[in-house]
C-alpha atoms as a PDB file:
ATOM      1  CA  UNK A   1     -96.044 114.457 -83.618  1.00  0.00           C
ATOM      2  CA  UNK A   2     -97.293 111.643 -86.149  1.00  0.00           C
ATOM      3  CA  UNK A   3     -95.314 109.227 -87.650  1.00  0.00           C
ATOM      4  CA  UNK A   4     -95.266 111.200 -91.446  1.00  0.00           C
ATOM      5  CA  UNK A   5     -93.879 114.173 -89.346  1.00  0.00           C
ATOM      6  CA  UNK A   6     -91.240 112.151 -88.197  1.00  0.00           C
ATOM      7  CA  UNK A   7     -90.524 110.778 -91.153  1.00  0.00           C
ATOM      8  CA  UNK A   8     -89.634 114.083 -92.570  1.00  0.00           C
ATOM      9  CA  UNK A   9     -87.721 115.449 -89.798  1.00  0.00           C
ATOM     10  CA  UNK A  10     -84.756 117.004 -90.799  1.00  0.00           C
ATOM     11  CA  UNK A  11     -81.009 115.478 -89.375  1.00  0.00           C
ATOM     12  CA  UNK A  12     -81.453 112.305 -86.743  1.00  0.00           C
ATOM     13  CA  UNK A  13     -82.241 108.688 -87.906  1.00  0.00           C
ATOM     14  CA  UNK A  14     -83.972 109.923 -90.990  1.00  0.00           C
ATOM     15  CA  UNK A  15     -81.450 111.919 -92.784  1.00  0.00           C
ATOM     16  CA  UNK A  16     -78.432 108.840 -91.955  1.00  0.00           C
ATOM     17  CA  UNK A  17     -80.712 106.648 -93.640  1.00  0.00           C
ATOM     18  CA  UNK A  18     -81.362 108.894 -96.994  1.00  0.00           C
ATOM     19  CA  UNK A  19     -77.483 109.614 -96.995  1.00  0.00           C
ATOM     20  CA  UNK A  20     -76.701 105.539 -96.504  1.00  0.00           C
ATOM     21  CA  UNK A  21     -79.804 105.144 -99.500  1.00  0.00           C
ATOM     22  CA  UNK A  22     -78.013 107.842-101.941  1.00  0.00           C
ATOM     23  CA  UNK A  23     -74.203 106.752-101.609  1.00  0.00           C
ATOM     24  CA  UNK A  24     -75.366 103.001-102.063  1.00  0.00           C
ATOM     25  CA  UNK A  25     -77.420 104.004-104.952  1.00  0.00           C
ATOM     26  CA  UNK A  26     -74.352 106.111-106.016  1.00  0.00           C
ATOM     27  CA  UNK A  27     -71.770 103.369-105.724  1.00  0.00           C
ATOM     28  CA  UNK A  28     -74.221 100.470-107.823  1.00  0.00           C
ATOM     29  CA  UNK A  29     -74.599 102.775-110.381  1.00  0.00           C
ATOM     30  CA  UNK A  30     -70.513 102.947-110.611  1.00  0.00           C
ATOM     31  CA  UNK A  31     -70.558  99.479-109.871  1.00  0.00           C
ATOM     32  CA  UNK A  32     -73.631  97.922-111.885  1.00  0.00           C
ATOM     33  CA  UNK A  33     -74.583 101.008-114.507  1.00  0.00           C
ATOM     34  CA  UNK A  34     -78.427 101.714-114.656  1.00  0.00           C
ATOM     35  CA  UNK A  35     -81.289  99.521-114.899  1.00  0.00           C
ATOM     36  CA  UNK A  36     -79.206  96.455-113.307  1.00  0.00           C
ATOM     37  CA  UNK A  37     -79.695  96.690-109.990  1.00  0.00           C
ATOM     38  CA  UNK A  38     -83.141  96.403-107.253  1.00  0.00           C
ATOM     39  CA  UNK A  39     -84.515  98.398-104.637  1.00  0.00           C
ATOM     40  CA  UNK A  40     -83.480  94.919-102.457  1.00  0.00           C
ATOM     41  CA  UNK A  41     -79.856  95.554-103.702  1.00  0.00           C
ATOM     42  CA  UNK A  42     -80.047  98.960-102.990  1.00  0.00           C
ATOM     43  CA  UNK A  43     -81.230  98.035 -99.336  1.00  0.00           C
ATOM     44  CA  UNK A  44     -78.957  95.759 -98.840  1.00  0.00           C
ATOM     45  CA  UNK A  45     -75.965  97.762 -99.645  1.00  0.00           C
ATOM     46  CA  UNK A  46     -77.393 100.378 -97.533  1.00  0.00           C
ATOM     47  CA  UNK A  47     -78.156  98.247 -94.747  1.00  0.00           C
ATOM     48  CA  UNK A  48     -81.882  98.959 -94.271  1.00  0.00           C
ATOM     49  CA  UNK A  49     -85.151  97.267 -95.076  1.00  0.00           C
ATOM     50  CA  UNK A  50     -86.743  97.106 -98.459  1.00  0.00           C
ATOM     51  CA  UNK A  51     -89.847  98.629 -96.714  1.00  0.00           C
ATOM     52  CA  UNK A  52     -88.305 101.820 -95.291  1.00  0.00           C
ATOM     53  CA  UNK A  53     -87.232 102.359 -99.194  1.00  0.00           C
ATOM     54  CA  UNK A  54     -90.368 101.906-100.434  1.00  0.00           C
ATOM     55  CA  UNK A  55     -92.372 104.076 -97.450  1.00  0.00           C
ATOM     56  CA  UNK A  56     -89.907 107.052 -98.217  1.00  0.00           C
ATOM     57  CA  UNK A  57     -89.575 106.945-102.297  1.00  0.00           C
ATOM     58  CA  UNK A  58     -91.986 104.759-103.299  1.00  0.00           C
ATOM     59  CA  UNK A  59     -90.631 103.363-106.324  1.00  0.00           C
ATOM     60  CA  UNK A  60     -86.622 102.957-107.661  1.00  0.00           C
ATOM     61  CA  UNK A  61     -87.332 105.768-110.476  1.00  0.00           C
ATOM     62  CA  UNK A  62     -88.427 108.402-108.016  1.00  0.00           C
ATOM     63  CA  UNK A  63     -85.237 107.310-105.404  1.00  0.00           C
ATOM     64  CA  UNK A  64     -83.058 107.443-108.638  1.00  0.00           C
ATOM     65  CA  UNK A  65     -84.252 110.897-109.551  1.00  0.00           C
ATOM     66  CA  UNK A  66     -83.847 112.294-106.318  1.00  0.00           C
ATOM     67  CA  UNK A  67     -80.210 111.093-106.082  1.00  0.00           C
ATOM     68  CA  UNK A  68     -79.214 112.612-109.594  1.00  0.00           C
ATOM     69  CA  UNK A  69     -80.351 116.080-108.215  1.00  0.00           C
ATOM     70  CA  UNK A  70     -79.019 115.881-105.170  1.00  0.00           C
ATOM     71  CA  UNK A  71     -75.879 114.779-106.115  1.00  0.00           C
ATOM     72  CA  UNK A  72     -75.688 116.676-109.533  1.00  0.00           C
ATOM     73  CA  UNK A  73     -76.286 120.528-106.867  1.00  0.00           C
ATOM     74  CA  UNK A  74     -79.088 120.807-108.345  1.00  0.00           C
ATOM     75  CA  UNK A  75     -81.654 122.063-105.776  1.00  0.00           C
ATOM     76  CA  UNK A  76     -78.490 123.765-104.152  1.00  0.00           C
ATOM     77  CA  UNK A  77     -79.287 127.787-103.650  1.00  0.00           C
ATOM     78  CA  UNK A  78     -77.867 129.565-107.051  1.00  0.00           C
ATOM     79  CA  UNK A  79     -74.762 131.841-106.629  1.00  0.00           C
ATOM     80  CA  UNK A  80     -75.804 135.552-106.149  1.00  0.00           C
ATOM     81  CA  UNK A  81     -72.193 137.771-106.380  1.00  0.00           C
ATOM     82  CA  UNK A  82     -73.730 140.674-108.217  1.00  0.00           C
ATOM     83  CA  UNK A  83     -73.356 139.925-111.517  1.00  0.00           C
ATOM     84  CA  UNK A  84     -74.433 137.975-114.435  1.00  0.00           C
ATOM     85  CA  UNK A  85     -70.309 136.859-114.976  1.00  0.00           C
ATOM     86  CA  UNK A  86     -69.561 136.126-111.220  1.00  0.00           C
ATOM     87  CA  UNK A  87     -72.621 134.159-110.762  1.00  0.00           C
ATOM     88  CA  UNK A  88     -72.134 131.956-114.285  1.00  0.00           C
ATOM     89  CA  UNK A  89     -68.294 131.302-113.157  1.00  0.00           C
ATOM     90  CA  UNK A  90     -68.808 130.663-109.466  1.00  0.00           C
ATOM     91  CA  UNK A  91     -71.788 127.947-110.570  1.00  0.00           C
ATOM     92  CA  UNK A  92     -69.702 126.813-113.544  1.00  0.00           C
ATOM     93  CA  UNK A  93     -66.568 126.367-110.923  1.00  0.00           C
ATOM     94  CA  UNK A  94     -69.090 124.749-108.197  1.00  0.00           C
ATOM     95  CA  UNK A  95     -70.888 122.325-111.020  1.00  0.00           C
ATOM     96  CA  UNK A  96     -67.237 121.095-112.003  1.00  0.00           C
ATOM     97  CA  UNK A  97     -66.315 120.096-108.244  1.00  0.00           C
ATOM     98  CA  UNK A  98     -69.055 117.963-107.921  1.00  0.00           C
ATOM     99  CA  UNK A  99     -69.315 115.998-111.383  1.00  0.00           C
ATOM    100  CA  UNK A 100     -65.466 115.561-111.410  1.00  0.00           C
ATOM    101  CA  UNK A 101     -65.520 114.180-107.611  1.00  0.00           C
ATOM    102  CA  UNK A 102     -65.678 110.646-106.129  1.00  0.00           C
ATOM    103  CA  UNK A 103     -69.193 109.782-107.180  1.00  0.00           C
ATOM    104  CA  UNK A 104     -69.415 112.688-110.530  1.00  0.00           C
ATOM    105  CA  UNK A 105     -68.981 110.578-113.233  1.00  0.00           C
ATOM    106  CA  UNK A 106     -71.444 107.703-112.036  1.00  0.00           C
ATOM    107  CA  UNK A 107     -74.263 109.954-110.948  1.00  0.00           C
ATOM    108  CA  UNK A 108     -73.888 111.810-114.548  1.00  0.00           C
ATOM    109  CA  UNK A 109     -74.341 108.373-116.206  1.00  0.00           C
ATOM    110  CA  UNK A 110     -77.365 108.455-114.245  1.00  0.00           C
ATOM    111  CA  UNK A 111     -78.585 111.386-115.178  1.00  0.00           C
ATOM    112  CA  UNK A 112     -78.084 110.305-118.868  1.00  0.00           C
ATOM    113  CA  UNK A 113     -79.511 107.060-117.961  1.00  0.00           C
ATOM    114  CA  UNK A 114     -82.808 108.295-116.823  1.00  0.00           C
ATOM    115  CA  UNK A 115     -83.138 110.227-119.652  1.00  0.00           C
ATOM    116  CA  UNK A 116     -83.411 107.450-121.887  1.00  0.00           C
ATOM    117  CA  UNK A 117     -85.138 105.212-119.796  1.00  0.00           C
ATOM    118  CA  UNK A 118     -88.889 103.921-120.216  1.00  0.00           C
ATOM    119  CA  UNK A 119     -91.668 105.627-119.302  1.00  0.00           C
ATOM    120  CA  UNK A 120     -90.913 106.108-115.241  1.00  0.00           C
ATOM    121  CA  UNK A 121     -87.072 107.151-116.618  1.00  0.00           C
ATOM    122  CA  UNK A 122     -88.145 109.294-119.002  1.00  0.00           C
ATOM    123  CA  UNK A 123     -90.708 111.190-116.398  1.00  0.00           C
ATOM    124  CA  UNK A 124     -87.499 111.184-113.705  1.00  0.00           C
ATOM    125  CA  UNK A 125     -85.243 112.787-116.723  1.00  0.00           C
ATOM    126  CA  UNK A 126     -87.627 115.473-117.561  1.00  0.00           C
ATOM    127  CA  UNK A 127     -88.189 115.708-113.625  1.00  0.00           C
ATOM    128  CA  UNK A 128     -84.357 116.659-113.518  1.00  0.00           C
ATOM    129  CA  UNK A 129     -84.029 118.555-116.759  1.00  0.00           C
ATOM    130  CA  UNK A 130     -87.110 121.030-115.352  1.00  0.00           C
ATOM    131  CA  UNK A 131     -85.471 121.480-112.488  1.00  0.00           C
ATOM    132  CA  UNK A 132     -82.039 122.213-113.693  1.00  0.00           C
ATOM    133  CA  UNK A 133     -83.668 124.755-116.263  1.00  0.00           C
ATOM    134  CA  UNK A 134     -85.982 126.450-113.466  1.00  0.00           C
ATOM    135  CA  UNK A 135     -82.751 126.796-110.985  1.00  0.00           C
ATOM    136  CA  UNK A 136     -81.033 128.340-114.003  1.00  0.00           C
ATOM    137  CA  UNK A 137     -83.769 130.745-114.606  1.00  0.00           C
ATOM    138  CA  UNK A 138     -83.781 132.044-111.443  1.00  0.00           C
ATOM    139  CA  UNK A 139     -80.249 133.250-112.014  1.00  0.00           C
ATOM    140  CA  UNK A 140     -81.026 134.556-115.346  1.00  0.00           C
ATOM    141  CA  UNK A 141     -84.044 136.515-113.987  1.00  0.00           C
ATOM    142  CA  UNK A 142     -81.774 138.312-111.337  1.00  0.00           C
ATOM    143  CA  UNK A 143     -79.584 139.174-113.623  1.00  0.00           C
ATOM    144  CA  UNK A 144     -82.573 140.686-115.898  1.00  0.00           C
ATOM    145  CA  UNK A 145     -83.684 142.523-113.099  1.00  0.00           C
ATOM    146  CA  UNK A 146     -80.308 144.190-112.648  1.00  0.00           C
ATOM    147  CA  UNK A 147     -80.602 145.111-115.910  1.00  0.00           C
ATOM    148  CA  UNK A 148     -78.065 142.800-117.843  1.00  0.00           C
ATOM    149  CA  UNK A 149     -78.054 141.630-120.990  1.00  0.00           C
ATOM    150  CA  UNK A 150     -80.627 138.630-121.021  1.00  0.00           C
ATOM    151  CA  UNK A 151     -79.772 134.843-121.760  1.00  0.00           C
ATOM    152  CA  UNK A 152     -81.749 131.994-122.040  1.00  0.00           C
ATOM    153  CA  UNK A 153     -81.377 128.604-119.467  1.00  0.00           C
ATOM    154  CA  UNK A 154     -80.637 127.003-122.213  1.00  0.00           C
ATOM    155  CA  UNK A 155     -77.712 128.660-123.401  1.00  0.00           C
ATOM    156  CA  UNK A 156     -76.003 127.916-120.148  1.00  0.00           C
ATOM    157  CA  UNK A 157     -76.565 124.443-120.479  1.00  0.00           C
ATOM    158  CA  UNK A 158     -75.359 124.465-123.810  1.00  0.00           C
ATOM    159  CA  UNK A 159     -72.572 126.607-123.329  1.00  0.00           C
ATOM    160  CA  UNK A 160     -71.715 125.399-120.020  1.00  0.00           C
ATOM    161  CA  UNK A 161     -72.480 122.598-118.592  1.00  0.00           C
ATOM    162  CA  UNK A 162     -72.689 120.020-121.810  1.00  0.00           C
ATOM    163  CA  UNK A 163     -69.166 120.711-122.530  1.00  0.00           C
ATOM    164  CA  UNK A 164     -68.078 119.596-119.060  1.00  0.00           C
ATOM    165  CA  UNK A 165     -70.436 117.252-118.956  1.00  0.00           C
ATOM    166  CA  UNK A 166     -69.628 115.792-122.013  1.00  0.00           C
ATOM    167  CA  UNK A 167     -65.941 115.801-120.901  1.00  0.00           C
ATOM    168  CA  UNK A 168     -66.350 114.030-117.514  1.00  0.00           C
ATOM    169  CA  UNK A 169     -68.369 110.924-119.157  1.00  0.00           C
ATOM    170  CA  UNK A 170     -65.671 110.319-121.823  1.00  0.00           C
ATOM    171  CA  UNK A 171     -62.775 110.804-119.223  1.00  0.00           C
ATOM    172  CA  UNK A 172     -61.283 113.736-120.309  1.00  0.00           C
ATOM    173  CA  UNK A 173     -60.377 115.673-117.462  1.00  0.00           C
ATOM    174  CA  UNK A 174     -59.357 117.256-115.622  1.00  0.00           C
ATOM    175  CA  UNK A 175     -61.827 120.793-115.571  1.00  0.00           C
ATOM    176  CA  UNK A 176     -59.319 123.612-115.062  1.00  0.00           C
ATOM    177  CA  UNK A 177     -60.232 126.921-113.679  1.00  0.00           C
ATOM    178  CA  UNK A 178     -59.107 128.311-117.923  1.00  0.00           C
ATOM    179  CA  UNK A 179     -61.384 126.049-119.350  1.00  0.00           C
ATOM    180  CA  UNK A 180     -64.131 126.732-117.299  1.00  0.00           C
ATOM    181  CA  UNK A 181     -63.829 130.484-117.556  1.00  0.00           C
ATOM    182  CA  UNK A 182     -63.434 129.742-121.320  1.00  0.00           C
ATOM    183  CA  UNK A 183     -66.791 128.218-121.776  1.00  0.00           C
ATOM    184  CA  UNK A 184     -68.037 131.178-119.955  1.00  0.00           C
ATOM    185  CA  UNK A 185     -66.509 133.674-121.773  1.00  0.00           C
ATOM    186  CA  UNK A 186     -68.018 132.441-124.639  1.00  0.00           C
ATOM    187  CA  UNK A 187     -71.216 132.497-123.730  1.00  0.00           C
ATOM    188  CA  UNK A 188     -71.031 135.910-122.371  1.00  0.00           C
ATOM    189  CA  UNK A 189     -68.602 136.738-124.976  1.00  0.00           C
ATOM    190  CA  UNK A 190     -68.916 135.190-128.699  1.00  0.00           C
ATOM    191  CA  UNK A 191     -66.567 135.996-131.207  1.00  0.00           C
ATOM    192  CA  UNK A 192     -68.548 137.286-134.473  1.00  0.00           C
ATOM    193  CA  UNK A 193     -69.640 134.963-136.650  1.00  0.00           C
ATOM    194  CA  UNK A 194     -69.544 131.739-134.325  1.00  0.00           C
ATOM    195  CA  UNK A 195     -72.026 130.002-132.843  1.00  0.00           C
ATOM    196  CA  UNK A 196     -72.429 131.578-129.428  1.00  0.00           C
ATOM    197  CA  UNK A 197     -72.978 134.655-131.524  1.00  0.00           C
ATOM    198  CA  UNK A 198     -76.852 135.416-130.957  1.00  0.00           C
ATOM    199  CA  UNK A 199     -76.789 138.518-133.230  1.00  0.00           C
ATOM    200  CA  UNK A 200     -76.204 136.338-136.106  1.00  0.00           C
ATOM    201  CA  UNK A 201     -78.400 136.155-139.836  1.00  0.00           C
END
């Protein structure tokens, strides 16, 4: 086995190192906000060499990105109960855990950071946004191919997760189990004439 294939290993030395890397990432971003911060201050919180940052990531952008999807569920497997409703709540109930936990709030700033970044922050935001969209579609196209009523990924993040979003980086929480199913309902639901309505003029 050659070093790369080492290097990728999954669980052992490797993995203890990218979880030490994300939380220290995670907690200079709540400490520090975006853009203030090295990869030598991310090494040194983490307690591992500049070089072993640079050899796995290559640059603080790319480390940055993979953090905010990891850490936002992102490239978690989609929820597959059997329906178009049970899917949208169970991921609506699962997105809320993680954004209103420990490290939620400061990984969403990151998120928002990257977005509006320069040109390696904007390429890492539409890295995340293009993933968030194609794990949505996924769910979307099993739930067209069950025959449901179709939506489009960007409904759900409309409907869905920018209000909780939105709710988490100005504090006001928490996400009950109502309000979730609310913005769900919605969505699936829309009273006539609103703006969830998609039958409208």
């Amino acid at each position: 086995m050659n070093e790369r294939q080492r290097a990728r290993r999954p669980g052992g030395r490797s993995a203890r190192v990218a979880a030490q890397v994300h939380q220290a990432v995670t907690d200079l971003i709540g400490e520090r906000g975006y853009g203030n911060f090295t990869v030598g201050d991310v090494a040194a919180h983490a307690g591992v060499a500049d070089s072993s940052i640079y050899r796995r990531w290559g640059s603080l952008e790319t480390l940055l990105t993979e953090v905010a999807l990891t850490r936002l569920n992102v490239q978690s497997p989609m929820p597959d109960t059997g329906s178009l409703d049970g899917d949208l709540r169970t991921y609506a109930a699962q997105v809320a855990r993680e954004i209103t936990g420990p490290d939620g709030p400061a990984v969403l700033h990151l998120a928002v950071a990257l977005s509006s970044g320069g040109k390696q922050g904007l390429q890492a935001g539409a890295a995340l946004s293009a993933e968030r969209i194609r794990q949505l579609q996924s769910m979307l196209d099993r739930a067209h191919d069950r025959g449901e009523p179709a939506l489009d990924a960007l409904d759900v993040l409309d409907h869905i997760l920018a209000p909780m979003y939105i709710r988490v980086l100005f504090g006001v929480v928490p996400l009950t189990p109502d309000y979730i199913d609310g913005l769900v309902d919605r969505l699936l639901r829309p009273r006539p004439g609103s703006l969830s309505d998609h039958g409208g003029p």
